[in-house]
C-alpha atoms as a PDB file:
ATOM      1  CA  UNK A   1       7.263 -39.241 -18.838  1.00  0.00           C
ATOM      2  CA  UNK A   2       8.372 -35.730 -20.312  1.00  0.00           C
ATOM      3  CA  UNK A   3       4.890 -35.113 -20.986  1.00  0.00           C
ATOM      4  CA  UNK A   4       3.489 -35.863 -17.695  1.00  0.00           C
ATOM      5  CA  UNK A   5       5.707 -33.668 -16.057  1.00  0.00           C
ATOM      6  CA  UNK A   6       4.566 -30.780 -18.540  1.00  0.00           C
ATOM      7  CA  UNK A   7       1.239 -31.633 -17.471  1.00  0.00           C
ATOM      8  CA  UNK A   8       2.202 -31.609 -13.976  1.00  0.00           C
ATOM      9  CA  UNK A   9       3.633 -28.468 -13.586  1.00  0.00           C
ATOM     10  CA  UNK A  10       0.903 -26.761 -15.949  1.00  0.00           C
ATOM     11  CA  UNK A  11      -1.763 -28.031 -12.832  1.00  0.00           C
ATOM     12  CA  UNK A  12       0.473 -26.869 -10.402  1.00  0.00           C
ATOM     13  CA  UNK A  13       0.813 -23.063 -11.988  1.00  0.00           C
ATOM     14  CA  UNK A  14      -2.599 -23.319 -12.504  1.00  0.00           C
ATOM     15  CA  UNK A  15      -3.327 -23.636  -8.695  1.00  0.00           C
ATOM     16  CA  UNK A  16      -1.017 -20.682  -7.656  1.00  0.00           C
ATOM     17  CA  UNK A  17      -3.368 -18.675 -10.259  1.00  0.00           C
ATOM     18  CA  UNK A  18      -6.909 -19.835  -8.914  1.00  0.00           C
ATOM     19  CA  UNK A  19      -7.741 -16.920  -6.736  1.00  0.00           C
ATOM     20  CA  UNK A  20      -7.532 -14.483 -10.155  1.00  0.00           C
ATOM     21  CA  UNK A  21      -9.462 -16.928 -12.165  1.00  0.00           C
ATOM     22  CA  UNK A  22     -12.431 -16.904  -9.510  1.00  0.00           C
ATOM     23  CA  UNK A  23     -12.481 -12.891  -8.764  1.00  0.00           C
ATOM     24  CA  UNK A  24     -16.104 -11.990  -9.379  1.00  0.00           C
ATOM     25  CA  UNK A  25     -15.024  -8.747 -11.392  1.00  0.00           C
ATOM     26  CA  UNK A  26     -13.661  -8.815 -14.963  1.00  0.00           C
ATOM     27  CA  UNK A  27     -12.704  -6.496 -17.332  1.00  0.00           C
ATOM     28  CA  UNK A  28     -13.038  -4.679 -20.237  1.00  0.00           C
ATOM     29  CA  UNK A  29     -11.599  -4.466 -23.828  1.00  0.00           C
ATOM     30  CA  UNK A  30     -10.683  -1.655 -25.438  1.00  0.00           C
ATOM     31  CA  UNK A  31      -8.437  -2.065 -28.626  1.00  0.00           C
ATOM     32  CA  UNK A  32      -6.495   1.508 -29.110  1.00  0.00           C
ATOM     33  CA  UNK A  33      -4.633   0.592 -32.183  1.00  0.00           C
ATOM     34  CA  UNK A  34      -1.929  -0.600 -34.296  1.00  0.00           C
ATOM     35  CA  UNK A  35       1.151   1.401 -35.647  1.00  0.00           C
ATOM     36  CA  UNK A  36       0.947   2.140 -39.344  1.00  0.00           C
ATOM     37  CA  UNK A  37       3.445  -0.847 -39.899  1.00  0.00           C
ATOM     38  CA  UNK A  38       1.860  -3.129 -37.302  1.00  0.00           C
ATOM     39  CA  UNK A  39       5.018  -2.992 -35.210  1.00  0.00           C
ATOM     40  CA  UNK A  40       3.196  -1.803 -32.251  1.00  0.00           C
ATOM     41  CA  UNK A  41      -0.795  -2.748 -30.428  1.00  0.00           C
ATOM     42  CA  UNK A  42      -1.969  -0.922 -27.507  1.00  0.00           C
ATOM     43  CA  UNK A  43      -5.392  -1.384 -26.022  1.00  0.00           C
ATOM     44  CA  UNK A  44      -6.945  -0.787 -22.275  1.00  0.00           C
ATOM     45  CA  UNK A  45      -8.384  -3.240 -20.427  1.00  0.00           C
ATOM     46  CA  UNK A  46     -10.695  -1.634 -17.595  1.00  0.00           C
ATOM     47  CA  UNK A  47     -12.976  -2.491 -14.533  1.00  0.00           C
ATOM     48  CA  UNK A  48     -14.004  -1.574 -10.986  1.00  0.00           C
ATOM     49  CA  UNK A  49     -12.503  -4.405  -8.517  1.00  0.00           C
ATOM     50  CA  UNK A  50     -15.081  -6.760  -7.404  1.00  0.00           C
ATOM     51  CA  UNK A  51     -14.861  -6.505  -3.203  1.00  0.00           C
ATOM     52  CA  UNK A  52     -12.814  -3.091  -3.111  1.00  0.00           C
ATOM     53  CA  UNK A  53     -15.258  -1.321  -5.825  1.00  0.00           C
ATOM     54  CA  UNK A  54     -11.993   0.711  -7.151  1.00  0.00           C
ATOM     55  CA  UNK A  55     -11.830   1.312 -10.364  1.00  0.00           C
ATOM     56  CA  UNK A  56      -9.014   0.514 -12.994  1.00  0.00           C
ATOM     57  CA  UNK A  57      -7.269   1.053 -16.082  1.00  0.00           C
ATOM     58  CA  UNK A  58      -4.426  -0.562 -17.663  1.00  0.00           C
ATOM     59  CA  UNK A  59      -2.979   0.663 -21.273  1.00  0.00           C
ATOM     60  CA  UNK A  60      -0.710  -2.030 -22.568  1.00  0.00           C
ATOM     61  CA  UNK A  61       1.561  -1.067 -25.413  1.00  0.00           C
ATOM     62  CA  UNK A  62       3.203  -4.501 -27.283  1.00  0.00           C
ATOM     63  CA  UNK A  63       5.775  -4.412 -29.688  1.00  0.00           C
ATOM     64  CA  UNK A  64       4.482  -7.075 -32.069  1.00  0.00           C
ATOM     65  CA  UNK A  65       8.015  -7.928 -33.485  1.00  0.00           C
ATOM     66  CA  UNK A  66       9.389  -8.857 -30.216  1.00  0.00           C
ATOM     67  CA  UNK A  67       6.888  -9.960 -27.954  1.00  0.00           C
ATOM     68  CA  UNK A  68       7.363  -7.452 -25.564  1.00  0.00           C
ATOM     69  CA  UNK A  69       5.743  -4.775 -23.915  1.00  0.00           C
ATOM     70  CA  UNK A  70       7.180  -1.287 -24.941  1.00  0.00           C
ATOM     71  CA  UNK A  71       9.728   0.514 -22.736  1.00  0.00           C
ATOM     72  CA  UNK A  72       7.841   2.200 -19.781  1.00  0.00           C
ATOM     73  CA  UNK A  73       4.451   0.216 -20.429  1.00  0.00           C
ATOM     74  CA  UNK A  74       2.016  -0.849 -19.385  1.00  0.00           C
ATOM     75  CA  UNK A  75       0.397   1.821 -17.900  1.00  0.00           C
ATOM     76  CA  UNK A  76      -1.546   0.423 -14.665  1.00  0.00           C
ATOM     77  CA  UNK A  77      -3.475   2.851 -12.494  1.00  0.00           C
ATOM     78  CA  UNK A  78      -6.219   1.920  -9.851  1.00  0.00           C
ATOM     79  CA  UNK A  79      -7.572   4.479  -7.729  1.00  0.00           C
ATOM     80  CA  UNK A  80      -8.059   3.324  -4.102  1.00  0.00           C
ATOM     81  CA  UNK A  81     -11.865   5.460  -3.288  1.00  0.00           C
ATOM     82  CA  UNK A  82     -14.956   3.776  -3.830  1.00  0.00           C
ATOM     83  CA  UNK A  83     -16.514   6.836  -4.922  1.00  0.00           C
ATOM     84  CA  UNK A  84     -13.755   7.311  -7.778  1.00  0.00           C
ATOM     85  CA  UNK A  85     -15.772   7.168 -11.283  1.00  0.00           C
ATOM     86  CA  UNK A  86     -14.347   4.427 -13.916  1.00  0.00           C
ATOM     87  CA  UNK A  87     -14.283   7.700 -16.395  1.00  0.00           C
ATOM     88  CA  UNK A  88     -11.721   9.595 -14.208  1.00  0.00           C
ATOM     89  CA  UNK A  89      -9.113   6.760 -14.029  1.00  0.00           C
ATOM     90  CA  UNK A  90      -9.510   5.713 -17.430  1.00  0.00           C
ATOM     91  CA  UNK A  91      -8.403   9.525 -18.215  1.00  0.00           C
ATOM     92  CA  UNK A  92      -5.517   9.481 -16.460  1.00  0.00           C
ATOM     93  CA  UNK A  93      -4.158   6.415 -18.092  1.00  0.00           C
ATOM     94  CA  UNK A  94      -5.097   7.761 -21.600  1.00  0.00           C
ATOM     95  CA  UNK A  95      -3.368  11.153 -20.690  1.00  0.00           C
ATOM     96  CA  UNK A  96      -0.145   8.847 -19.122  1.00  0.00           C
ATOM     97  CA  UNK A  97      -0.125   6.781 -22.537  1.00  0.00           C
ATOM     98  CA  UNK A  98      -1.063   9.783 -24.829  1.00  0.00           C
ATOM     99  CA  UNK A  99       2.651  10.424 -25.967  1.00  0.00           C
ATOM    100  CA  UNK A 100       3.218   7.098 -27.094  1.00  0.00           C
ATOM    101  CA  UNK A 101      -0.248   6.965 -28.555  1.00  0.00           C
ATOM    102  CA  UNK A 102       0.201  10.124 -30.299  1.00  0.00           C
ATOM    103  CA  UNK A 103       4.357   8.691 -31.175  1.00  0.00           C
ATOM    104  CA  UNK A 104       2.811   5.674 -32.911  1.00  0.00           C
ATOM    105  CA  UNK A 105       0.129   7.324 -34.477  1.00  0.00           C
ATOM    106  CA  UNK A 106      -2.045   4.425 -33.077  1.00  0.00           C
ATOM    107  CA  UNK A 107      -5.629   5.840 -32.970  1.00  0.00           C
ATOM    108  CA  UNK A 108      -5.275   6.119 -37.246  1.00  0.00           C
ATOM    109  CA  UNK A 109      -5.544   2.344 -37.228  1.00  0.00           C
ATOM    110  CA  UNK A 110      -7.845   0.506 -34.940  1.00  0.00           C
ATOM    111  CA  UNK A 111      -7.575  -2.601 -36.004  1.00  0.00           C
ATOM    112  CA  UNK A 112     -10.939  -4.835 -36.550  1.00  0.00           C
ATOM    113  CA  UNK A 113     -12.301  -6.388 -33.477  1.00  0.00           C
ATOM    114  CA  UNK A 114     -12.906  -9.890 -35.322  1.00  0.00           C
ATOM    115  CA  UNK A 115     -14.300 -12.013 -32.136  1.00  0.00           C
ATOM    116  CA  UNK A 116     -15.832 -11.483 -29.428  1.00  0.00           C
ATOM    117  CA  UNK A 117     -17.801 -13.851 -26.778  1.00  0.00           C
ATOM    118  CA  UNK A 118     -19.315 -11.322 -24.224  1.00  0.00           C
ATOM    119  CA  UNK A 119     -19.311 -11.897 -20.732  1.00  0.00           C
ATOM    120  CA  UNK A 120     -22.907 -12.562 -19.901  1.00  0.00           C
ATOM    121  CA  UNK A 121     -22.832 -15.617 -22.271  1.00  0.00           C
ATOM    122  CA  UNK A 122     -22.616 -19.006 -20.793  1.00  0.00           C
ATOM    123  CA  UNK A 123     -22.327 -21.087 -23.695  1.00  0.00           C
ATOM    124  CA  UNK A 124     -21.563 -21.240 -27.130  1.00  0.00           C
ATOM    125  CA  UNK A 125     -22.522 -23.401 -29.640  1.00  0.00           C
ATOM    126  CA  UNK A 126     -19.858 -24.574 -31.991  1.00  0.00           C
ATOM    127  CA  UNK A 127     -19.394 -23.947 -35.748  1.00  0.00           C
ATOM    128  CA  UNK A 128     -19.956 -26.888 -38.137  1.00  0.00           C
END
């Protein structure tokens, strides 16, 4: 019965999250880096609200050991105009998140974007 009640309340959270899973807007990816070490990933995720049209940035720094997000992080900034460009909130977030960017020495390691199933596709096959 354990298991049924797992399953249970995994339906249940997934109802109070329904209205974010059927916005119309969605966001983009930006990996910023990894710490020499790996201890630490940031990347930017990034969008203009579907409805409002404001545009967003959010800079998430993890701390890869722990699970966590880093002190202070993340960095979430929406501007509330319509007329606000995507490139002038996405610089404010960079210059926000620019110390601990510039801390970690993130931007020397990227990482390696391995994956990547872009939004406009509405199937994929599967690999034998």
């Amino acid at each position: 019965m354990r298991f049924s009640g797992e399953i249970a309340a995994g339906l249940l959270a997934s109802a109070f999250f329904a209205d974010a899973a059927c916005a119309g807007d969605f966001a983009s990816f930006q990996p910023i880096g990894f710490s020499a070490d790996g201890s630490v990933f940031a990347f930017e995720e990034y969008g203009v609200q579907d409805g409002s049209g404001f545009p967003y940035s959010n800079i998430f720094l993890i701390d890869t050991r722990k699970d966590t997000f880093l002190p202070g992080t993340p960095i979430r900034l929406r501007i509330d105009e319509e007329n606000t460009s995507l490139a002038r909130v996405r610089a404010q977030t960079a210059e926000k998140a620019a110390a601990l960017v510039q801390k970690f020495d993130l931007r020397a390691n990227p990482g390696l974007l391995a994956a990547f199933n872009p939004i406009t596709e509405t199937e994929s096959s599967p690999i034998a």
